[in-house]
N, C-alpha and C. Protein backbone atom coordinates (compact mmCIF):
# COMPACT_ATOMS: atom_id res chain seq x y z
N UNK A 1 0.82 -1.17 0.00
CA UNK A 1 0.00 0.00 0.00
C UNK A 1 0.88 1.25 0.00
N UNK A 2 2.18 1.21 0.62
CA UNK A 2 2.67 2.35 0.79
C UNK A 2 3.02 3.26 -0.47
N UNK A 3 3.47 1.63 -1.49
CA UNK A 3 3.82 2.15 -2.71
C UNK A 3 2.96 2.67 -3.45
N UNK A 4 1.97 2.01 -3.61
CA UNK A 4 0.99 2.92 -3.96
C UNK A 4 0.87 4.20 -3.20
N UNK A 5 0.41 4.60 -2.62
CA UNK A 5 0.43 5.50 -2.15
C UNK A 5 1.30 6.37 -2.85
N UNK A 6 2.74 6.26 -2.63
CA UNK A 6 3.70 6.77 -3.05
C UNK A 6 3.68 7.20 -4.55
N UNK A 7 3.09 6.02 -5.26
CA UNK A 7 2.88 6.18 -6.66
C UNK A 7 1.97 7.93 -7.20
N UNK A 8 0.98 7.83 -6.15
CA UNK A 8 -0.22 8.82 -6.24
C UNK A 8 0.60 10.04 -6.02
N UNK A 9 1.71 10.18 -4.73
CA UNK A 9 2.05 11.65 -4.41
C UNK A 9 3.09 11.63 -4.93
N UNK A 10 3.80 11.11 -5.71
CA UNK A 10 5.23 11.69 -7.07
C UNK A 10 4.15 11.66 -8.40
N UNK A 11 2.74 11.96 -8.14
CA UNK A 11 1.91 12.45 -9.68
C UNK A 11 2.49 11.27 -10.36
N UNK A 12 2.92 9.73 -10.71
CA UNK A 12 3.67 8.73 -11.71
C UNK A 12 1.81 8.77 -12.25
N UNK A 13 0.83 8.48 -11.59
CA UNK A 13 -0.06 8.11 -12.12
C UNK A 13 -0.99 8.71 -12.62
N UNK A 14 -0.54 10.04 -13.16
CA UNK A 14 -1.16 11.19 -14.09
C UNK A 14 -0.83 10.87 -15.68
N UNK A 15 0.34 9.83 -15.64
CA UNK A 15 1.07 9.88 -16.98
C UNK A 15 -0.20 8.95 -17.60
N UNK A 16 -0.27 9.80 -19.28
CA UNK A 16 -1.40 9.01 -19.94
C UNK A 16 -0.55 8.28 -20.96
N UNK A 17 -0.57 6.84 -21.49
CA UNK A 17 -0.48 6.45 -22.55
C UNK A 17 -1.31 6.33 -23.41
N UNK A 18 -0.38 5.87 -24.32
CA UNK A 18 -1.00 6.34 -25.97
C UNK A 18 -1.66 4.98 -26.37
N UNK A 19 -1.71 4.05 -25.24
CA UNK A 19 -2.15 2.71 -26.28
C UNK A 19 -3.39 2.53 -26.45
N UNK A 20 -4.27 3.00 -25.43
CA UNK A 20 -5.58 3.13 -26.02
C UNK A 20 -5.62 3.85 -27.32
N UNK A 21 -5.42 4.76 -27.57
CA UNK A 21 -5.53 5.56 -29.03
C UNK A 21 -4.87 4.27 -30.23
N UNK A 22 -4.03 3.54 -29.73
CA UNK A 22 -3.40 2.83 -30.71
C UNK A 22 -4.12 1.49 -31.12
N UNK A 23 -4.74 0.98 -30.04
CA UNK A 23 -5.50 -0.31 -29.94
C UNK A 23 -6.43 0.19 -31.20
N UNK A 24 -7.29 1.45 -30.46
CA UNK A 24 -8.76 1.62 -31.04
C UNK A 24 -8.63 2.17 -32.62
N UNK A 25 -7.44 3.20 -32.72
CA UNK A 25 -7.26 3.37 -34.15
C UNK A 25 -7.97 4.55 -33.99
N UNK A 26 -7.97 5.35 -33.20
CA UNK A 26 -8.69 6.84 -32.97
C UNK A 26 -8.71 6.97 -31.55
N UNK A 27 -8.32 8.83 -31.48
CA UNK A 27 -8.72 9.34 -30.43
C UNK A 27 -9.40 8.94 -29.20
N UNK A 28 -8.90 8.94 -28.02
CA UNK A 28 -10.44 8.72 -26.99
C UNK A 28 -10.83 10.01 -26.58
N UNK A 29 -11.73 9.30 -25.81
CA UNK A 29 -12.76 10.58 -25.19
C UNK A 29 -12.23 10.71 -23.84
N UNK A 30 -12.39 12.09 -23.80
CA UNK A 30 -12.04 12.59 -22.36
C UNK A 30 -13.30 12.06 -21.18
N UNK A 31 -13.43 12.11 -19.67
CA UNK A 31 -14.64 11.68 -19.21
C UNK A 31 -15.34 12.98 -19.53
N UNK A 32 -15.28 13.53 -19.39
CA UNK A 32 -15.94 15.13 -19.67
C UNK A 32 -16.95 14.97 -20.58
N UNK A 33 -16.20 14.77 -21.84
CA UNK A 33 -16.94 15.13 -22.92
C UNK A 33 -18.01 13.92 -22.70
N UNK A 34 -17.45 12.21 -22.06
CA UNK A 34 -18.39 11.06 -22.30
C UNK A 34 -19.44 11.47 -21.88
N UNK A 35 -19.52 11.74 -20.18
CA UNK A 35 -20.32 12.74 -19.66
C UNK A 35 -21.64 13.41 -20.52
N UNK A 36 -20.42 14.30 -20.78
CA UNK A 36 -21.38 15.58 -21.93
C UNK A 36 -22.67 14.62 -22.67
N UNK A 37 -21.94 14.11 -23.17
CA UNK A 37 -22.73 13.32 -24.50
C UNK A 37 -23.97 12.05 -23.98
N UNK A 38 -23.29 11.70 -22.67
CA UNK A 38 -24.44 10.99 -22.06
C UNK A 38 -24.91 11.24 -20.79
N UNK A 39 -25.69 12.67 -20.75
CA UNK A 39 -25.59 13.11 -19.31
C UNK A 39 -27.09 12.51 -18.82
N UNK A 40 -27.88 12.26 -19.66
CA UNK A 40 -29.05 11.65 -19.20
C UNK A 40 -29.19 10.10 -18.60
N UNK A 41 -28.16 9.32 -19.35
CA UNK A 41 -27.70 7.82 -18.60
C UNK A 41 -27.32 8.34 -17.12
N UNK A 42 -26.64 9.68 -16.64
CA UNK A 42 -26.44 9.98 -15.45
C UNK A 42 -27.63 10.70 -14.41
N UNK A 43 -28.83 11.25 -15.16
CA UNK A 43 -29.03 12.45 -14.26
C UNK A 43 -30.53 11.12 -13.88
């Protein structure tokens, strides 16, 4: 746990990779925008 921890407060687990974009063969979606686009599945 500590490491984790640790992981969270040196920010390591902000870093985004690119392999989703590479798997899918396009862009992803931010949660924001998923959100945006399906705010009624939420409200």
């Amino acid at each position: 746990m500590l490491e984790l921890f640790e992981v969270f407060a040196t920010n390591q687990a902000a870093v985004v990779s690119p392999d989703g974009e590479q798997l899918l063969g396009s862009p992803l979606t931010t949660l924001t925008d998923f959100i945006a686009r399906n705010k009624t599945a939420f409200v």
